[in-house]
C-alpha atoms as a PDB file:
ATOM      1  CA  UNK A   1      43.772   1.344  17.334  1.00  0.00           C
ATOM      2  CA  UNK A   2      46.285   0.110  14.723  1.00  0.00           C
ATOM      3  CA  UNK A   3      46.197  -3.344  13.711  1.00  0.00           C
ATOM      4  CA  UNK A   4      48.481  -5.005  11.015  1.00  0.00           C
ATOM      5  CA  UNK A   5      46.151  -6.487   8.545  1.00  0.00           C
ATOM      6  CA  UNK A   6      47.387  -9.068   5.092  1.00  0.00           C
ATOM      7  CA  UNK A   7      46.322  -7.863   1.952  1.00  0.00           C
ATOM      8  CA  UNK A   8      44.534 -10.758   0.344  1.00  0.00           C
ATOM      9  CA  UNK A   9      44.001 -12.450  -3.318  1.00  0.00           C
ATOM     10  CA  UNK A  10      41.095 -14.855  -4.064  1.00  0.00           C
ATOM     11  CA  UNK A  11      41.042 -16.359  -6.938  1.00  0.00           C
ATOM     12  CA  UNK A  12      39.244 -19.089  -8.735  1.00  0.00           C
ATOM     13  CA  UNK A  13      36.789 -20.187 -11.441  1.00  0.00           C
ATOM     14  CA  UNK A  14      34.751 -17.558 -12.920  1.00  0.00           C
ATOM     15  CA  UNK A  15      31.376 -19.868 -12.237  1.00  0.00           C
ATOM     16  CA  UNK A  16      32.547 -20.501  -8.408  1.00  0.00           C
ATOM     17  CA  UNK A  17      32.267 -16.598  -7.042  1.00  0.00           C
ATOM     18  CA  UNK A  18      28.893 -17.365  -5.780  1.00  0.00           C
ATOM     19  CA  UNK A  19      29.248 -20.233  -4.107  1.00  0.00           C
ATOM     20  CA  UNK A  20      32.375 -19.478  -2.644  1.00  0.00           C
ATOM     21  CA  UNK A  21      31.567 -15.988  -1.395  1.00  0.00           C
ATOM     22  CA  UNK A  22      28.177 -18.042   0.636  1.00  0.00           C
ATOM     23  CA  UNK A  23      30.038 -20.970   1.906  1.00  0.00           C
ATOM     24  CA  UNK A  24      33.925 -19.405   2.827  1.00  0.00           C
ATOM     25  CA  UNK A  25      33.788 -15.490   2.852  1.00  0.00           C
ATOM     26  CA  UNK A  26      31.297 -14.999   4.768  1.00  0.00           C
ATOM     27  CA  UNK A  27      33.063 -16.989   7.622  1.00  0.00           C
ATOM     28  CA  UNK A  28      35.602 -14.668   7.386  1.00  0.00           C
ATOM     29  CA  UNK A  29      36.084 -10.607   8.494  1.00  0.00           C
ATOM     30  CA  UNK A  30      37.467  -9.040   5.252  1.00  0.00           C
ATOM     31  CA  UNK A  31      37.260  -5.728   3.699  1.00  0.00           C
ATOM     32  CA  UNK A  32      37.045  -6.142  -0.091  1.00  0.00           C
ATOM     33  CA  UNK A  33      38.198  -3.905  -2.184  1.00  0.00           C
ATOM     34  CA  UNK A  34      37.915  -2.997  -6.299  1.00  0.00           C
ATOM     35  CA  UNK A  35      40.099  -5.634  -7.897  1.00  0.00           C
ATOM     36  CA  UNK A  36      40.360  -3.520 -10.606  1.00  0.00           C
ATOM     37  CA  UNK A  37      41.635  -0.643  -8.520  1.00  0.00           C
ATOM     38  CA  UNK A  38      43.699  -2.499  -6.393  1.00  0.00           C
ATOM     39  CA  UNK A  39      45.451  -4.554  -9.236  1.00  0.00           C
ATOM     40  CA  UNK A  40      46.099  -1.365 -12.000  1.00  0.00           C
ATOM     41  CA  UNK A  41      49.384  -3.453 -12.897  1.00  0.00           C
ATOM     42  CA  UNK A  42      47.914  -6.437 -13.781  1.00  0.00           C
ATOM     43  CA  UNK A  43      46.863  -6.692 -17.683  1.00  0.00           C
ATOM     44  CA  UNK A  44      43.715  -8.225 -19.434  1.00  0.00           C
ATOM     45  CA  UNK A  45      41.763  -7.812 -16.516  1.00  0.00           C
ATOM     46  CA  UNK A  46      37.762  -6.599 -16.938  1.00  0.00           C
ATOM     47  CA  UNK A  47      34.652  -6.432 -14.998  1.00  0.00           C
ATOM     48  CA  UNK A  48      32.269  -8.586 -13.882  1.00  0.00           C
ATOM     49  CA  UNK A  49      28.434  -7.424 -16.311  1.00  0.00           C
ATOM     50  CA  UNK A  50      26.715  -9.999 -15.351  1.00  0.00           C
ATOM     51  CA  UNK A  51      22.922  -8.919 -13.988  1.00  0.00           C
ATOM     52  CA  UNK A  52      21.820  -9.973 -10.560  1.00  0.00           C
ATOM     53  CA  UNK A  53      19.605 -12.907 -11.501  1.00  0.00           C
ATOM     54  CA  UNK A  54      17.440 -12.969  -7.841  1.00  0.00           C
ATOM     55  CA  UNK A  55      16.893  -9.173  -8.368  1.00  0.00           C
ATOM     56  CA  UNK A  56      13.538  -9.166 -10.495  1.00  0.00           C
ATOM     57  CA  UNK A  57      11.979 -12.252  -9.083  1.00  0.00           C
ATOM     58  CA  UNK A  58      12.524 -11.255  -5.688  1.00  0.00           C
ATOM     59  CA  UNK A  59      10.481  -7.911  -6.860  1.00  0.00           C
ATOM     60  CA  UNK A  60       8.084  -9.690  -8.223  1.00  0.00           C
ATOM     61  CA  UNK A  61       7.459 -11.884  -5.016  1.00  0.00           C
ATOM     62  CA  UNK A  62       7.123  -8.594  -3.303  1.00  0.00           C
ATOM     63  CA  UNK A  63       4.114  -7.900  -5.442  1.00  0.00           C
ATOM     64  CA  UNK A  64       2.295 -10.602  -4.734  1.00  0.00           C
ATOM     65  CA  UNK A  65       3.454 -12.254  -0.919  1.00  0.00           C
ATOM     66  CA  UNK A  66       2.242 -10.426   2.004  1.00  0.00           C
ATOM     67  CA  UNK A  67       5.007  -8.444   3.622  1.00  0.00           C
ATOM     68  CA  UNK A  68       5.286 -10.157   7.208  1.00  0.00           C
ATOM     69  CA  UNK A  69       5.740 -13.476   5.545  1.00  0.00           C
ATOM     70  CA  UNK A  70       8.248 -15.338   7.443  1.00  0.00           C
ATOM     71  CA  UNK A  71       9.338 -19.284   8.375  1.00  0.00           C
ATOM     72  CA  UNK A  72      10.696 -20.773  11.564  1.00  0.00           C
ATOM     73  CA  UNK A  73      10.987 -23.939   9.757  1.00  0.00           C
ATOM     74  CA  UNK A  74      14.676 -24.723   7.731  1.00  0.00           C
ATOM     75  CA  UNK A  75      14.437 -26.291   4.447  1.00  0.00           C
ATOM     76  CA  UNK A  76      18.494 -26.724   4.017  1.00  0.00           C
ATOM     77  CA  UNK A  77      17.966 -29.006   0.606  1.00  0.00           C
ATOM     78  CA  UNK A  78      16.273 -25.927  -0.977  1.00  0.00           C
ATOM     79  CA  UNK A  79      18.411 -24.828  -3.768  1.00  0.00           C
ATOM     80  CA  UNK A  80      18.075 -21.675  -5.633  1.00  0.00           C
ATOM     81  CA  UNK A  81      16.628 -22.772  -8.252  1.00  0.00           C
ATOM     82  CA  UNK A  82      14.064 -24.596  -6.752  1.00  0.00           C
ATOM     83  CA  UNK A  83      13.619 -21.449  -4.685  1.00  0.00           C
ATOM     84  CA  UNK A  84      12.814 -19.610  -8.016  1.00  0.00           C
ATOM     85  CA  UNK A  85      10.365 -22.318  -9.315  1.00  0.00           C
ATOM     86  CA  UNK A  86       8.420 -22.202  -6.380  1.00  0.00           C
ATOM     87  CA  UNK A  87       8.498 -18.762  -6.659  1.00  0.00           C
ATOM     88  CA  UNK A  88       6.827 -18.904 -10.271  1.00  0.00           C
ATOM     89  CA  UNK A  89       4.431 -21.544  -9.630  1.00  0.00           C
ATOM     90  CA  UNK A  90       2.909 -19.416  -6.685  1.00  0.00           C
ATOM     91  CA  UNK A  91       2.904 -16.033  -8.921  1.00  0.00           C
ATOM     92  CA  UNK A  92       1.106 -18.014 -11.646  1.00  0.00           C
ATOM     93  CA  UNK A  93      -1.466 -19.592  -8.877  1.00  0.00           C
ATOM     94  CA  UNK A  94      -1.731 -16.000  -7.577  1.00  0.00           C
ATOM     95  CA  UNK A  95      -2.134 -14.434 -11.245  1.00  0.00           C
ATOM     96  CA  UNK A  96      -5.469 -14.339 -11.645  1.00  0.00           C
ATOM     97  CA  UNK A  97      -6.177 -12.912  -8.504  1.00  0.00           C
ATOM     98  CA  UNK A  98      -3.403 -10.267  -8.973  1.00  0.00           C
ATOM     99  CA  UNK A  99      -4.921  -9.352 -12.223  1.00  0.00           C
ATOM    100  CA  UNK A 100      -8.239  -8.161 -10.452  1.00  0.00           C
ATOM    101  CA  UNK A 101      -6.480  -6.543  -7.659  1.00  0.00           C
ATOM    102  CA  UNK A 102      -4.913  -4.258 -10.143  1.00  0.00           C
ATOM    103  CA  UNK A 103      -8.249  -3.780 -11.628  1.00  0.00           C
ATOM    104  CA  UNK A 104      -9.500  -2.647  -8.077  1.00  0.00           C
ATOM    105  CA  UNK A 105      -6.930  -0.485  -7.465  1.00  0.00           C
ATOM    106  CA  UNK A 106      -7.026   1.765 -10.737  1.00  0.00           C
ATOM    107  CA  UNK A 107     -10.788   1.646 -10.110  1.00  0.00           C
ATOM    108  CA  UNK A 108     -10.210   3.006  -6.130  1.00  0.00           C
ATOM    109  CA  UNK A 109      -7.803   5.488  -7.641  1.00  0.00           C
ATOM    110  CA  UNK A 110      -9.421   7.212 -10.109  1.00  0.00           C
ATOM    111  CA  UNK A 111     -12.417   7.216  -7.379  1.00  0.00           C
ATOM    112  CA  UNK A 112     -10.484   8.610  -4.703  1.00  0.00           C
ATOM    113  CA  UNK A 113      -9.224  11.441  -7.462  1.00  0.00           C
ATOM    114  CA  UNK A 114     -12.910  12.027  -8.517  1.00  0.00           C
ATOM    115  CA  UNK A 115     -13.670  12.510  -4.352  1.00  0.00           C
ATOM    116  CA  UNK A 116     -10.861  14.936  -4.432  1.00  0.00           C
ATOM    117  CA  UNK A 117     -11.411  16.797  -7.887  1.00  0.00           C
ATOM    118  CA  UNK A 118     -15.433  17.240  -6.254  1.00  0.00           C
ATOM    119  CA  UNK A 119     -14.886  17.911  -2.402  1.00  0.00           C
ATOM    120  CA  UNK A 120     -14.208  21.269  -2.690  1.00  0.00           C
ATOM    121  CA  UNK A 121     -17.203  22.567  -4.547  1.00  0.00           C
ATOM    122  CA  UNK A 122     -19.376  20.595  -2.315  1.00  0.00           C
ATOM    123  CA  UNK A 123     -21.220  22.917  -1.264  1.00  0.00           C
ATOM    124  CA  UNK A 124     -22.760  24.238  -5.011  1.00  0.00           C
ATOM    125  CA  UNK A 125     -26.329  23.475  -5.209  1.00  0.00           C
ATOM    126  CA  UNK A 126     -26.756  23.345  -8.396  1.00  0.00           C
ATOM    127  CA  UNK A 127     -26.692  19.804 -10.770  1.00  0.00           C
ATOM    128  CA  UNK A 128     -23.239  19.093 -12.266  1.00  0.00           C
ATOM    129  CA  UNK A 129     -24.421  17.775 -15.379  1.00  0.00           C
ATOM    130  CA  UNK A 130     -26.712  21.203 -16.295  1.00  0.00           C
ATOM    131  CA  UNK A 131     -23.903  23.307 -15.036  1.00  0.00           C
ATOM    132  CA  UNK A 132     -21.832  21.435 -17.660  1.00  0.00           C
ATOM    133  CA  UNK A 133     -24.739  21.953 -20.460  1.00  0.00           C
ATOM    134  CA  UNK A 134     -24.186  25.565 -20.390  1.00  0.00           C
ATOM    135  CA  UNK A 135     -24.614  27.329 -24.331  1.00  0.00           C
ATOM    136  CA  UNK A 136     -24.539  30.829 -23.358  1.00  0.00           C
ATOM    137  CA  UNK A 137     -22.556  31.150 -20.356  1.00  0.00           C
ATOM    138  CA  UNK A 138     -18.987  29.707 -19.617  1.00  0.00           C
ATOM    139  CA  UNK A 139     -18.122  28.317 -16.613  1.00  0.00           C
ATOM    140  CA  UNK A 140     -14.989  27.643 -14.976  1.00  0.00           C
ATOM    141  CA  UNK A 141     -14.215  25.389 -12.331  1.00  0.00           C
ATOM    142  CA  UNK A 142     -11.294  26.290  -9.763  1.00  0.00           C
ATOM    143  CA  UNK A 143      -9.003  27.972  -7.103  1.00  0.00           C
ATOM    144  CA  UNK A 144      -7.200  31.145  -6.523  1.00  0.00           C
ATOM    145  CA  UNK A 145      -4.798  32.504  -3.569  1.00  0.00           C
ATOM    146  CA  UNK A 146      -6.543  33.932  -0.998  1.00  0.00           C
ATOM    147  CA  UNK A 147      -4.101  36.735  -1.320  1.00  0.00           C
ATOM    148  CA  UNK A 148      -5.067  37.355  -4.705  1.00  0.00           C
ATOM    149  CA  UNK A 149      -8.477  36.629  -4.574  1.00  0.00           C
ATOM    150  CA  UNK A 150      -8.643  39.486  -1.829  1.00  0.00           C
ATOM    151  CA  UNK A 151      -7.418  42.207  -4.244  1.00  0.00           C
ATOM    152  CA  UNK A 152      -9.235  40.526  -7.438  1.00  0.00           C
ATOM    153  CA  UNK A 153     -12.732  41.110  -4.789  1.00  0.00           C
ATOM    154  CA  UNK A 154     -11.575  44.333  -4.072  1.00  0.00           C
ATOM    155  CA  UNK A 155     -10.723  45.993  -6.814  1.00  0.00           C
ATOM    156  CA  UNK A 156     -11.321  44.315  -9.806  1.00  0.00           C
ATOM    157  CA  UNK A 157     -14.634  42.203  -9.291  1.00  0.00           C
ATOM    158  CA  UNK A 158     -17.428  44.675  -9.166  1.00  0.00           C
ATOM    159  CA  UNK A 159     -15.778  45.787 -13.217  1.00  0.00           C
ATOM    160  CA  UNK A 160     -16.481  42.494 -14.826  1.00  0.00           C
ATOM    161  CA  UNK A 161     -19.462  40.788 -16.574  1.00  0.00           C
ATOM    162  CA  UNK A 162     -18.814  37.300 -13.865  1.00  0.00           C
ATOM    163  CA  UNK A 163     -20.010  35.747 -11.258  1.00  0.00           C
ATOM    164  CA  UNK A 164     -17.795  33.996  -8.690  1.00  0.00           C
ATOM    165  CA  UNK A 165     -19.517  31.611  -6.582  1.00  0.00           C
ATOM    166  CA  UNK A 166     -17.056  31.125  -3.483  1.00  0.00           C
ATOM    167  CA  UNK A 167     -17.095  27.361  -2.195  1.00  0.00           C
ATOM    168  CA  UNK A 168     -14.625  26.122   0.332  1.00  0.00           C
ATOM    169  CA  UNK A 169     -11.551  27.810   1.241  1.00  0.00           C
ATOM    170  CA  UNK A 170      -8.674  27.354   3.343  1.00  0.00           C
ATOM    171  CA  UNK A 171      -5.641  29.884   4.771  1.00  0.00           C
ATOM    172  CA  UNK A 172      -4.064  29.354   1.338  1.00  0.00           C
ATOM    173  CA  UNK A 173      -7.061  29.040  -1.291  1.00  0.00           C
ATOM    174  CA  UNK A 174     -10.383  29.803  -2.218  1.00  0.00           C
ATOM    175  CA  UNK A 175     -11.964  27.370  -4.727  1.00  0.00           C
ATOM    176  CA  UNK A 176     -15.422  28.375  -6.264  1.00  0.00           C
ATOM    177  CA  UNK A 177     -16.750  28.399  -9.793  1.00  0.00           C
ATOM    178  CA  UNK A 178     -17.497  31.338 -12.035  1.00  0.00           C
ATOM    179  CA  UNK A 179     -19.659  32.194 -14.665  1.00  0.00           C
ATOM    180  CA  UNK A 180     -19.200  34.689 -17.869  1.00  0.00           C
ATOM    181  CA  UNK A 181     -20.859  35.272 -20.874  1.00  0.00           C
ATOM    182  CA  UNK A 182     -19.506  33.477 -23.973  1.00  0.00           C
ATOM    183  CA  UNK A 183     -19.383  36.969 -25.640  1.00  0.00           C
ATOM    184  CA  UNK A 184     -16.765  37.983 -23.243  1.00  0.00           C
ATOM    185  CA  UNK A 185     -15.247  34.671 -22.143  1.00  0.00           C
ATOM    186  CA  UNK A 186     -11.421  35.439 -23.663  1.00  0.00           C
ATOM    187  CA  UNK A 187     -11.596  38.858 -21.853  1.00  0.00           C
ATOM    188  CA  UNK A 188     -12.486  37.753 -18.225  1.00  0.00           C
ATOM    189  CA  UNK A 189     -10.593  34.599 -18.523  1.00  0.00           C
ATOM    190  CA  UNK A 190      -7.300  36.322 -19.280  1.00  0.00           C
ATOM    191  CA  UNK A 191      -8.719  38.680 -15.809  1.00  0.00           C
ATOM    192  CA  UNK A 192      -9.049  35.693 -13.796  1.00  0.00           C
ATOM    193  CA  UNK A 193      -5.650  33.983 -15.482  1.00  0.00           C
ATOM    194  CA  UNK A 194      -4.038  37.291 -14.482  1.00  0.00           C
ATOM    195  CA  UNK A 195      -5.158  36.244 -11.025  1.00  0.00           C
ATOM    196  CA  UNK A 196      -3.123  33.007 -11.108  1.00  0.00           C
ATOM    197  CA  UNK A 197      -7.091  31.410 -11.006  1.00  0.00           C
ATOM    198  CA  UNK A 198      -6.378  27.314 -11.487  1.00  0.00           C
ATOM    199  CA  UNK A 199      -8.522  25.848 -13.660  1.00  0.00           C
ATOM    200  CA  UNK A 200     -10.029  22.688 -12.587  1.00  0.00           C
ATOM    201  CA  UNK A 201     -11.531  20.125 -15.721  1.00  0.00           C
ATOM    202  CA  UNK A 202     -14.635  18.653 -14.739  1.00  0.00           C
ATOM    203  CA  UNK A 203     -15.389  15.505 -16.289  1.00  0.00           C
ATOM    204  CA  UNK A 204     -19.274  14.966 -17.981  1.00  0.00           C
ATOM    205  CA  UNK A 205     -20.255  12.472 -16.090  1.00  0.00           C
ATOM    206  CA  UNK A 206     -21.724  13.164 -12.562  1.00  0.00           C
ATOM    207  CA  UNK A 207     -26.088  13.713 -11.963  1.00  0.00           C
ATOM    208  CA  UNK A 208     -26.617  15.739  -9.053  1.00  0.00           C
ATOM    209  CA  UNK A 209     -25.331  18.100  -6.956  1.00  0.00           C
ATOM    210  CA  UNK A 210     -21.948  17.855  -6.289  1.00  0.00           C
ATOM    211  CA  UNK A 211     -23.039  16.945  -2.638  1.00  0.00           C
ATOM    212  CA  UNK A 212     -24.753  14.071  -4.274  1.00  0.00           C
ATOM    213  CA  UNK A 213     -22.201  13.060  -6.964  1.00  0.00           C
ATOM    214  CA  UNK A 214     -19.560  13.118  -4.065  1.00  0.00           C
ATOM    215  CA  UNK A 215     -21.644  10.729  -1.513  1.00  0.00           C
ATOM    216  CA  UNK A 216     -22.670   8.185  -4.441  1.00  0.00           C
ATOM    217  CA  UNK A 217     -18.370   8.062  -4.576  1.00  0.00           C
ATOM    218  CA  UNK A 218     -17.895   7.450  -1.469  1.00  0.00           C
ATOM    219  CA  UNK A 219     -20.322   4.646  -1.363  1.00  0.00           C
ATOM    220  CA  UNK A 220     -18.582   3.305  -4.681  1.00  0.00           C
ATOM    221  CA  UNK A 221     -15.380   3.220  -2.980  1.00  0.00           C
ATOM    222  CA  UNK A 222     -16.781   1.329   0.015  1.00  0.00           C
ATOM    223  CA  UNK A 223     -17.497  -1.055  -2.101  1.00  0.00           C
ATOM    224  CA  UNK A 224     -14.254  -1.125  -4.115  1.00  0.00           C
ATOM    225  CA  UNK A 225     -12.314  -1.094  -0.639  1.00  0.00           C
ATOM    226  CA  UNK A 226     -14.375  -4.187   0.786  1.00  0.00           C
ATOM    227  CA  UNK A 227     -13.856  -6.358  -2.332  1.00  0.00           C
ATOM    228  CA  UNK A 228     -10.197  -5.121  -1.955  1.00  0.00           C
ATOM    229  CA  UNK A 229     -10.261  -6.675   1.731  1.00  0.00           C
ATOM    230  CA  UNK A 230     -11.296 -10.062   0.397  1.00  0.00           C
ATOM    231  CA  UNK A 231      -9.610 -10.415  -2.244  1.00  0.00           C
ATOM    232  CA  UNK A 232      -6.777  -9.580   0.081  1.00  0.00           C
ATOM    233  CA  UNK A 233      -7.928 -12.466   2.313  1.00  0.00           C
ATOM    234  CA  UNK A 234      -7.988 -14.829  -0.429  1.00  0.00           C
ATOM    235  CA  UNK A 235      -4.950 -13.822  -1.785  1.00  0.00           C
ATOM    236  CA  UNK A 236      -3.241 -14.791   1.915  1.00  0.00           C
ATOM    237  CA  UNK A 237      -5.051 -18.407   2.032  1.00  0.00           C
ATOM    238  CA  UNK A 238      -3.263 -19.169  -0.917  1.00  0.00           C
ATOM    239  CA  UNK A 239       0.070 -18.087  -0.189  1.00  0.00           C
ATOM    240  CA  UNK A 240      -1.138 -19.583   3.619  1.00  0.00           C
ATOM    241  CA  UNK A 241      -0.951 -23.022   2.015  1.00  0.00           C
ATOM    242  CA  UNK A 242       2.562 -22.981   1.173  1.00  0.00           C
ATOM    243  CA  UNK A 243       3.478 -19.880   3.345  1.00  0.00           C
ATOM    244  CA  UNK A 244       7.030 -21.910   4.729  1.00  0.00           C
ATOM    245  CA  UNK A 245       8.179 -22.620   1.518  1.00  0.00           C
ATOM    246  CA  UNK A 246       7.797 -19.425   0.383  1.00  0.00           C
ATOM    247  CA  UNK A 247       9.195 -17.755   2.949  1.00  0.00           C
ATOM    248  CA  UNK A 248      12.142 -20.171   3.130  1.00  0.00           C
ATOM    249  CA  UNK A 249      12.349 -19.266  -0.675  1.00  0.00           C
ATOM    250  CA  UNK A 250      12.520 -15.381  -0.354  1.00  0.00           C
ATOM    251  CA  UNK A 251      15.042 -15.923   2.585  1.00  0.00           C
ATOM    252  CA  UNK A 252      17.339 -18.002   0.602  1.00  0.00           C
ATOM    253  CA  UNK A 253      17.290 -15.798  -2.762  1.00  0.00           C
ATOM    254  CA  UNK A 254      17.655 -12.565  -0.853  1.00  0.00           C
ATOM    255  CA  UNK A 255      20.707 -14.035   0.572  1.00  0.00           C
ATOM    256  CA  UNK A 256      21.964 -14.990  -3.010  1.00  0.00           C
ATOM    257  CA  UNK A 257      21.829 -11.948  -4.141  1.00  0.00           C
ATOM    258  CA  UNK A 258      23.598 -10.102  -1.469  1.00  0.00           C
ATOM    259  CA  UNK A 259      26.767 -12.871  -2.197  1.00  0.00           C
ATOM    260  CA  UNK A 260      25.546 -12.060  -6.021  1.00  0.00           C
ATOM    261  CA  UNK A 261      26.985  -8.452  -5.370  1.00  0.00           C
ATOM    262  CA  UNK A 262      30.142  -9.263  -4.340  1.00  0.00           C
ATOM    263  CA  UNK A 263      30.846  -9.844  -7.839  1.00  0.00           C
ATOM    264  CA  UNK A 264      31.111  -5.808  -7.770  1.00  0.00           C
ATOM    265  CA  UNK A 265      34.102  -5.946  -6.152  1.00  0.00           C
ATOM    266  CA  UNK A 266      36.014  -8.328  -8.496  1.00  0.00           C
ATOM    267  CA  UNK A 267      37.901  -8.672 -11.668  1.00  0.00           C
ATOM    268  CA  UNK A 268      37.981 -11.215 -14.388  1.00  0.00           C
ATOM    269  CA  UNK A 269      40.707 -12.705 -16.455  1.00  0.00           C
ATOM    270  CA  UNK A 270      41.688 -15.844 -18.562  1.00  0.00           C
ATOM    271  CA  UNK A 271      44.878 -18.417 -18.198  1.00  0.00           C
ATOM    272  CA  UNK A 272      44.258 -20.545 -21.428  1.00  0.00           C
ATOM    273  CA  UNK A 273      41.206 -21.391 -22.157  1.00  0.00           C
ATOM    274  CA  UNK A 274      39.182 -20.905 -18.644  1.00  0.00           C
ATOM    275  CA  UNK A 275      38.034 -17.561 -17.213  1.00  0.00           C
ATOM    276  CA  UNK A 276      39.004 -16.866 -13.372  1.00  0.00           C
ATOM    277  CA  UNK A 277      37.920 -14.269 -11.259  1.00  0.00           C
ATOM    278  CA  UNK A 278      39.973 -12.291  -8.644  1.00  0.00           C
ATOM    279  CA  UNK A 279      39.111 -10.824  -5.491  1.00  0.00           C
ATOM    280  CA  UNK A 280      40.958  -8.781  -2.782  1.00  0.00           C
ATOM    281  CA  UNK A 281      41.070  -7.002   0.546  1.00  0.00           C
ATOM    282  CA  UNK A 282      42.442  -7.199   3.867  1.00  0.00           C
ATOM    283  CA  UNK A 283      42.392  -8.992   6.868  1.00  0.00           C
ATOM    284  CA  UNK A 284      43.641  -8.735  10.593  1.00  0.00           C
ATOM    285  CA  UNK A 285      46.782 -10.575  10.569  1.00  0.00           C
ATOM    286  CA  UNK A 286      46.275 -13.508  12.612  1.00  0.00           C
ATOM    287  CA  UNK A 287      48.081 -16.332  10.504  1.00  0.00           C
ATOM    288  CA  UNK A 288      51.241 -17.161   9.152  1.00  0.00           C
ATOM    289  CA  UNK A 289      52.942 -15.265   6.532  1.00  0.00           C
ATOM    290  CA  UNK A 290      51.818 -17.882   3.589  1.00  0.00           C
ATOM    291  CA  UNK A 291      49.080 -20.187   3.663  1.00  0.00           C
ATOM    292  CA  UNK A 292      46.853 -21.790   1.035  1.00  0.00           C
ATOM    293  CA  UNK A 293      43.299 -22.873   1.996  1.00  0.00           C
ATOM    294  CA  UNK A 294      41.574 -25.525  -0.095  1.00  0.00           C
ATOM    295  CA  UNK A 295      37.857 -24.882  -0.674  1.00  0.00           C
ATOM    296  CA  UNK A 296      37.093 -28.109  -2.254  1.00  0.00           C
ATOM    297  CA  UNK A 297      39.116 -31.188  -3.439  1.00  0.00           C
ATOM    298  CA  UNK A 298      39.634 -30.291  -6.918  1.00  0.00           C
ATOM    299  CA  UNK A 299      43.209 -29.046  -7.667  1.00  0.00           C
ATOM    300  CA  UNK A 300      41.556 -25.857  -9.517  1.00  0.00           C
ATOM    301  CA  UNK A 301      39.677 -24.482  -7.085  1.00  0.00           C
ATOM    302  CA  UNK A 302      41.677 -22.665  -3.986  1.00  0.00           C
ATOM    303  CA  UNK A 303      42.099 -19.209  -1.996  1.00  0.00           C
ATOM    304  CA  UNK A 304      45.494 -17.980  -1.555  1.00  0.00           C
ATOM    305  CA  UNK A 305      46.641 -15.747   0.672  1.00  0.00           C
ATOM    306  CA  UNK A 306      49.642 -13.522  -0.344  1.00  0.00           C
ATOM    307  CA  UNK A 307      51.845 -11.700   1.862  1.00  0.00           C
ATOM    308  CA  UNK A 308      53.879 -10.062  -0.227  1.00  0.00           C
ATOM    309  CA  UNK A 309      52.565  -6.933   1.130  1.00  0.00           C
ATOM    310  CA  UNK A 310      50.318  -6.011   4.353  1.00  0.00           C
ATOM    311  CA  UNK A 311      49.658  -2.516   5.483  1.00  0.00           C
ATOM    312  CA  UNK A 312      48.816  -1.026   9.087  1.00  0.00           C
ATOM    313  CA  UNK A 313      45.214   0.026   8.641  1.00  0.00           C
ATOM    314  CA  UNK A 314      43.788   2.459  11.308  1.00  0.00           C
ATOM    315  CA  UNK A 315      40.687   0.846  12.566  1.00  0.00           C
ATOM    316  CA  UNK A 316      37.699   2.506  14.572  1.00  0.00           C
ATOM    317  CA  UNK A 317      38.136   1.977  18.295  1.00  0.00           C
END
């Protein structure tokens, strides 16, 4: 349907945005638009720069607060920056214990990487670490097409001085090892690179079989996964102790720095020696042609409402 709607101008303080965008705006259904778009003929007018204060400490409570933390309980004398210091205070209580958690995690990754550079030559039964002590013959750890292994078997395998030993494969790959003499190494490795054969790096530092290397990682990341899970635990008893507050924190920031944003939409500009901002957009038409609404008793602070031109805006039915 179409729906006469007042274009209007909010103005004010530079300092005041926030707090009037929570208290008034949001009472209010108004499409905001670029002040600086909407008001080309006005001079001396600039953007807002400043950065969205709540942004990195709410990321940083993300870090460290569980993700299903939430309040029933209202703590309506909270300010924001109270919000923020509790915020801190629990992050420093919780450093320590964040500090090892990152020390798990790097540790569970680069043994989950190890279980996944090993798992598909699990089946050579041969020690890693003498493999690796090779003088004579090169070795070379990897995967090839199955497409291209095919024609590299068929036609080109029984020519060289290797030996591939075929480990697990898939409907896309076939990973295996092979072997060469060092006297030929550059010759058969260009074959094989010919083949589009990926060469995997296997670090020094596994005993056993790759069967056995693989099952002493999996054990070791047990482990690491079980301290995770109380540390975890502890982690949660911590925040536990204050878990209202915190929540009532997080809930109260995030909303400060959605009203932060509408600071997007406006312009800035100075009368004298005092910076105001200006915001606009439209609204249904529902009062009179010219109002003024005070926002607080001081004479400087306002939101005016100009008429001087409205528009018929086609809204969705």
């Amino acid at each position: 349907m179409v729906v006469k709607m007042n274009f209007l101008s909010i103005t004010g303080p530079k300092d005041d945005i926030e707090r009037i965008a929570g208290q008034y705006l949001s009472k209010y259904e108004i499409q905001l638009e670029n002040a600086l778009t909407e008001l080309k003929t006005v001079h001396d007018l600039r953007p807002y720069t400043d950065k969205n204060p709540y942004d990195e400490v709410l990321k940083r409570a993300k870090e460290y607060l569980p993700e299903d933390l939430k309040t029933n309980r209202s703590f309506p004398e909270m300010t924001p920056q109270e919000a923020i210091e509790l915020l801190k205070k629990a992050e420093e209580d919780l450093e320590e214990l964040q500090e090892k958690k990152a020390e798990l995690l790097a540790r569970q990754k680069k043994c989950q990487d190890s279980m996944d550079m090993i798992t598909p030559f699990e089946t050579i039964p041969y020690d890693i670490h003498e493999l690796l002590g090779f003088r004579y013959v090169k070795y070379r750890f990897g995967r090839i097409s199955r497409e291209h292994f095919e024609k590299f078997e068929r036609y080109v395998y029984d020519t060289l001085d290797t030996i591939f030993y075929k480990c697990q494969c898939d409907d896309n790959y076939v990973w295996g090892v092979y072997f060469v003499p060092v006297s030929f190494a550059d010759k058969i490795d260009a074959v094989y690179a010919s083949m589009h054969f990926e060469h995997y790096f296997m670090p020094d530092e596994y005993m056993g079989t790759p069967k056995d290397a693989l099952e002493k990682l999996k054990q070791g990341l047990k482990g690491i996964n079980e301290e995770l899970a109380a540390l975890e635990h502890e982690m949660n008893r911590v925040v536990a102790d204050h878990g209202d507050q915190l929540a009532a924190a997080c809930a109260l920031l995030e909303r400060r720095r959605e009203v932060f944003e509408i600071r997007k939409y406006a312009a800035l500009t100075r009368e004298r020696n005092q910076v105001f901002y200006i915001l606009c957009g439209w609204r249904i038409r529902r009062m009179h042609s010219r109002r003024r609404l005070r926002m607080t008793s001081g004479s400087l602070w306002w939101w005016r409402m100009i008429t001087t031109m409205y528009s018929a805006h086609r809204l969705p039915n």
